[in-house]
Protein backbone atom coordinates (compact mmCIF):
# COMPACT_ATOMS: atom_id res chain seq x y z
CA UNK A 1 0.00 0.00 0.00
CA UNK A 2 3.00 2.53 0.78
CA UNK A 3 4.35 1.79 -2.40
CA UNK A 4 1.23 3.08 -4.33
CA UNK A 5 1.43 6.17 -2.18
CA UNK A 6 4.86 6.63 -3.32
CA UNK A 7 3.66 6.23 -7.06
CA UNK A 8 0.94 8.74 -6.68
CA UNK A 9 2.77 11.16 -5.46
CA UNK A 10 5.44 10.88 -8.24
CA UNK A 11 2.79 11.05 -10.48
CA UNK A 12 1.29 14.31 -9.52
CA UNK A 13 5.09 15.98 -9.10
CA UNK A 14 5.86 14.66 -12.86
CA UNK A 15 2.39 15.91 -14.31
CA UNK A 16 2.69 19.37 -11.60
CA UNK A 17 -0.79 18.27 -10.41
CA UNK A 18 -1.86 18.01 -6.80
CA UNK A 19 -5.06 16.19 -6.07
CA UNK A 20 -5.72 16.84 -2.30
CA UNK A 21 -8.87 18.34 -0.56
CA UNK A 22 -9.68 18.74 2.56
CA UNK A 23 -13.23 18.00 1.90
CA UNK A 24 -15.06 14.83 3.30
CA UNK A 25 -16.49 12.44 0.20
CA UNK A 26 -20.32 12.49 1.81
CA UNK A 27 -20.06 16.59 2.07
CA UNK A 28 -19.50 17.19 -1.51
CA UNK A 29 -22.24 18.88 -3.16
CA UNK A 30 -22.64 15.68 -5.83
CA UNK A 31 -22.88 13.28 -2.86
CA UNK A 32 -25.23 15.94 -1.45
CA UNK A 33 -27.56 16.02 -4.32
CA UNK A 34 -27.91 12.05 -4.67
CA UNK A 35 -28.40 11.29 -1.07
CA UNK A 36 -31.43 14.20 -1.17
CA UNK A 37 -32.71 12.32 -4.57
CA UNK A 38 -32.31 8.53 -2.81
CA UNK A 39 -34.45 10.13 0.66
CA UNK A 40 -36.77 11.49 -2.13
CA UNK A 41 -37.16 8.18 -3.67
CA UNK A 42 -37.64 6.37 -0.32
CA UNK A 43 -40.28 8.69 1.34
CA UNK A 44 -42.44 8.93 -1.74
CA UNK A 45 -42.68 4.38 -1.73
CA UNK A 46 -43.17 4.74 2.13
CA UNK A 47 -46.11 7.12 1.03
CA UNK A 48 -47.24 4.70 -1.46
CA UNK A 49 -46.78 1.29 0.77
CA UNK A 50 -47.36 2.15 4.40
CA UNK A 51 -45.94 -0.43 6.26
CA UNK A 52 -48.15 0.68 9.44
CA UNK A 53 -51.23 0.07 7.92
CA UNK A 54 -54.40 1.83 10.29
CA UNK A 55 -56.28 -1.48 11.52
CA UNK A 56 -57.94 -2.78 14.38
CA UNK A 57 -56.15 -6.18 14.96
CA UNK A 58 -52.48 -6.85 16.30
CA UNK A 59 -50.34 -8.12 13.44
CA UNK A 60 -46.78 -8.56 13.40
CA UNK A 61 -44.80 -6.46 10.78
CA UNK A 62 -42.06 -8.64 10.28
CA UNK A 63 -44.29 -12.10 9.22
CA UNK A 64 -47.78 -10.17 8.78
CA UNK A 65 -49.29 -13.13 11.55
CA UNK A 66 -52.15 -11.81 12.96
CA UNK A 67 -53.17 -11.39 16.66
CA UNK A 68 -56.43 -13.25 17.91
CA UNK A 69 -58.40 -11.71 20.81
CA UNK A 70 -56.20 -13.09 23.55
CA UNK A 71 -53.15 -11.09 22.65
CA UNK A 72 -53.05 -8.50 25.15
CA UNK A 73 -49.45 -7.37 25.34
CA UNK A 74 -50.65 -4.10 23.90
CA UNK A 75 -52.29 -3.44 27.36
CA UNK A 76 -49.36 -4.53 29.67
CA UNK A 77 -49.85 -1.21 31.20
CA UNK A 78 -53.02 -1.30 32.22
CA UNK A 79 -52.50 -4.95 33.23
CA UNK A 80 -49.48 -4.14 35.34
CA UNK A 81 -51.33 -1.06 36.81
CA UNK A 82 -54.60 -3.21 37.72
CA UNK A 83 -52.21 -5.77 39.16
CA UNK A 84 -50.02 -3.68 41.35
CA UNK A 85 -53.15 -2.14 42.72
CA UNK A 86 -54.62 -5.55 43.74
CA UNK A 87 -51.20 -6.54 45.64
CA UNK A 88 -51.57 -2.67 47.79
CA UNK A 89 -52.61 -3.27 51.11
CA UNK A 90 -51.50 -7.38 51.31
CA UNK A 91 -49.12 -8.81 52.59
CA UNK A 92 -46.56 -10.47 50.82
CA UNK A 93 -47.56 -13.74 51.76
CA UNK A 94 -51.03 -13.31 50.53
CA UNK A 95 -50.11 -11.90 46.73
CA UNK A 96 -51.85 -14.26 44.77
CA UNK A 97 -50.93 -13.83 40.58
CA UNK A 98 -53.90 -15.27 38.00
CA UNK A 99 -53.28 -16.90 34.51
CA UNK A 100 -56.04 -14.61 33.22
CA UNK A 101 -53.67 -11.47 34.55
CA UNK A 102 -50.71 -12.54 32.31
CA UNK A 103 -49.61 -10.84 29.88
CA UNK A 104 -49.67 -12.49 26.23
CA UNK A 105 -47.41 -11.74 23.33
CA UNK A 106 -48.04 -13.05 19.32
CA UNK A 107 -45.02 -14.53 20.06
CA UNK A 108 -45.75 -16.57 22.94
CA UNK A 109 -49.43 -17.80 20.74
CA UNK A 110 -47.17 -18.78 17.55
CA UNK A 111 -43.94 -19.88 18.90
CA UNK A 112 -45.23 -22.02 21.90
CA UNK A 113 -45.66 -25.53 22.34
CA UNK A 114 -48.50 -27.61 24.44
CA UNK A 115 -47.24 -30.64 26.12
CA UNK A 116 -49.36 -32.33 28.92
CA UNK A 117 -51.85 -29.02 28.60
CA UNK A 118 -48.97 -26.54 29.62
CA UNK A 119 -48.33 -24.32 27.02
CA UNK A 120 -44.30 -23.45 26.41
CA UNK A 121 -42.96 -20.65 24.69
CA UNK A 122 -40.13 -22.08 22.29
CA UNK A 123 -37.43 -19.76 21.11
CA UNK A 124 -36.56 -21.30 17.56
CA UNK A 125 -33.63 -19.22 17.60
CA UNK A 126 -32.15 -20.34 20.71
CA UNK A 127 -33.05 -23.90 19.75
CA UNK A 128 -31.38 -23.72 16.50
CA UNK A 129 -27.92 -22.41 17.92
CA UNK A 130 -28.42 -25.36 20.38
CA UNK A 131 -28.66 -27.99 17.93
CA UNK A 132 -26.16 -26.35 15.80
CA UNK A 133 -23.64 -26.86 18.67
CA UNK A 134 -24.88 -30.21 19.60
CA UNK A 135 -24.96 -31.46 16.38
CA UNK A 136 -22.01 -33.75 14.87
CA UNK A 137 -23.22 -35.66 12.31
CA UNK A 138 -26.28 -36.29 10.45
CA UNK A 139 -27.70 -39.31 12.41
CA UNK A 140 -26.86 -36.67 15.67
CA UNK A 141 -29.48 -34.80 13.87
CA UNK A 142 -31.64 -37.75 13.21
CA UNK A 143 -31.70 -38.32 17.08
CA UNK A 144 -32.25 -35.06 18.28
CA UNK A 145 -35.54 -35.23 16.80
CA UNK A 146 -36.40 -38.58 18.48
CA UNK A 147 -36.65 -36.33 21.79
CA UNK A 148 -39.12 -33.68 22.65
CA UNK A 149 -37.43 -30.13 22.28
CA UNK A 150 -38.43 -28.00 24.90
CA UNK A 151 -36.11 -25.39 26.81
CA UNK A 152 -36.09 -27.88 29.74
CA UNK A 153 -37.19 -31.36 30.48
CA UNK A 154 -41.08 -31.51 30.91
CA UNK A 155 -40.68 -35.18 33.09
CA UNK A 156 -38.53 -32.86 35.85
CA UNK A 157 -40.09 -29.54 35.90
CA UNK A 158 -43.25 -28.17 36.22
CA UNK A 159 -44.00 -24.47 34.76
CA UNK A 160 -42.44 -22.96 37.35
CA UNK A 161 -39.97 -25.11 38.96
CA UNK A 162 -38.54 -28.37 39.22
CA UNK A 163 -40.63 -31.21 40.46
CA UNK A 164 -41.00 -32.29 43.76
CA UNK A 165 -40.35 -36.01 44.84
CA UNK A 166 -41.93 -38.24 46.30
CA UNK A 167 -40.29 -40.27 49.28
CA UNK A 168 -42.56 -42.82 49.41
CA UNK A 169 -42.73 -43.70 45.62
CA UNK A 170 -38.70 -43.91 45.56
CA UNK A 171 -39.48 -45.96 48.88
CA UNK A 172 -40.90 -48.58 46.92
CA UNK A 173 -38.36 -49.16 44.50
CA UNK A 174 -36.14 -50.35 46.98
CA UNK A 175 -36.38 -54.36 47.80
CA UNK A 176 -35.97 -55.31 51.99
CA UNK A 177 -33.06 -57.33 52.57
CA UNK A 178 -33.91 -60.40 54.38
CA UNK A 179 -30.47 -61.33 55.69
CA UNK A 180 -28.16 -59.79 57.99
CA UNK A 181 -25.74 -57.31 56.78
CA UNK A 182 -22.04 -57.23 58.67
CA UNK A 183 -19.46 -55.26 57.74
CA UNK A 184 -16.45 -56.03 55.61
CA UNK A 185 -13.50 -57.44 57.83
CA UNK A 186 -15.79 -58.57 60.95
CA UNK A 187 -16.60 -62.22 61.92
């Protein structure tokens, strides 16, 4: 790259030319004129294709899905606000939170998953990355698919947190031992 420099500037002392300006490429008045045209060009097919059409359900802009009636996320405020003013006055212990309180995103409706009745939001970005990873082979691909894919295993958690055991059920997996048991090295 220094060399071209070098051949430049011999260039322009042979010819008795210099070439320099102290003007920035985007502020010359050419540059000026075709970046006013291009904004031109761009606000006039807004104008003609609004992409925030006036209607009166909830659609996504990026895939154009629409929203049924049990998206609410629009309202989170006033859901937040009606919540917050049921939990004044309780105590802590007593704050009880309702399904039909939650808030619900088009998201959540198209990306989610029902297994066992309990409804999962999937992120299919975070899944792919995770198979991506996993993945070494073909047939590792194959098997993946064999399983349920879920963020976390349904059989050990419930919606909100992992299972509880039960003590007598492992109990009964256990078999008595009918003989006596002495340690190693005693008579």
């Amino acid at each position: 790259m220094i060399h071209l420099q070098n051949i430049c500037f011999e260039i322009e002392k042979f010819c008795d030319v210099k070439l320099t300006s102290s003007e920035h490429v985007d502020t010359r008045p050419s540059r000026i004129a075709r970046d006013n045209e291009d904004a031109t060009k761009l606000s006039q097919w807004l104008s003609e294709h609004n992409p925030f059409p006036k209607i009166d359900v909830i659609m996504s802009i990026d895939s154009g899905i629409v929203g049924g009636n049990e998206v609410n996320c629009h309202l989170s405020e006033e859901i937040g606000r009606d919540m917050i003013s049921k939990m004044m006055g309780k105590k802590f212990e007593n704050v009880k939170f309702k399904r039909k309180g939650k808030v619900v995103t088009l998201a959540s409706i198209n990306s989610s998953v029902k297994i066992c009745n309990i409804s999962i939001v999937v992120d299919p970005h975070i899944l792919f990355h995770r198979l991506c990873i996993a993945k070494q082979s073909d047939d590792d691909l194959k098997a993946f698919f064999k399983f349920e894919l879920s963020p976390f295993p349904i059989l050990l958690f419930t919606g909100e947190s992992m299972r509880k055991g039960t003590k007598s059920s492992l109990y009964t997996s256990f078999s008595p031992i009918t003989e006596d048991v002495k340690p190693e090295g005693s008579q």
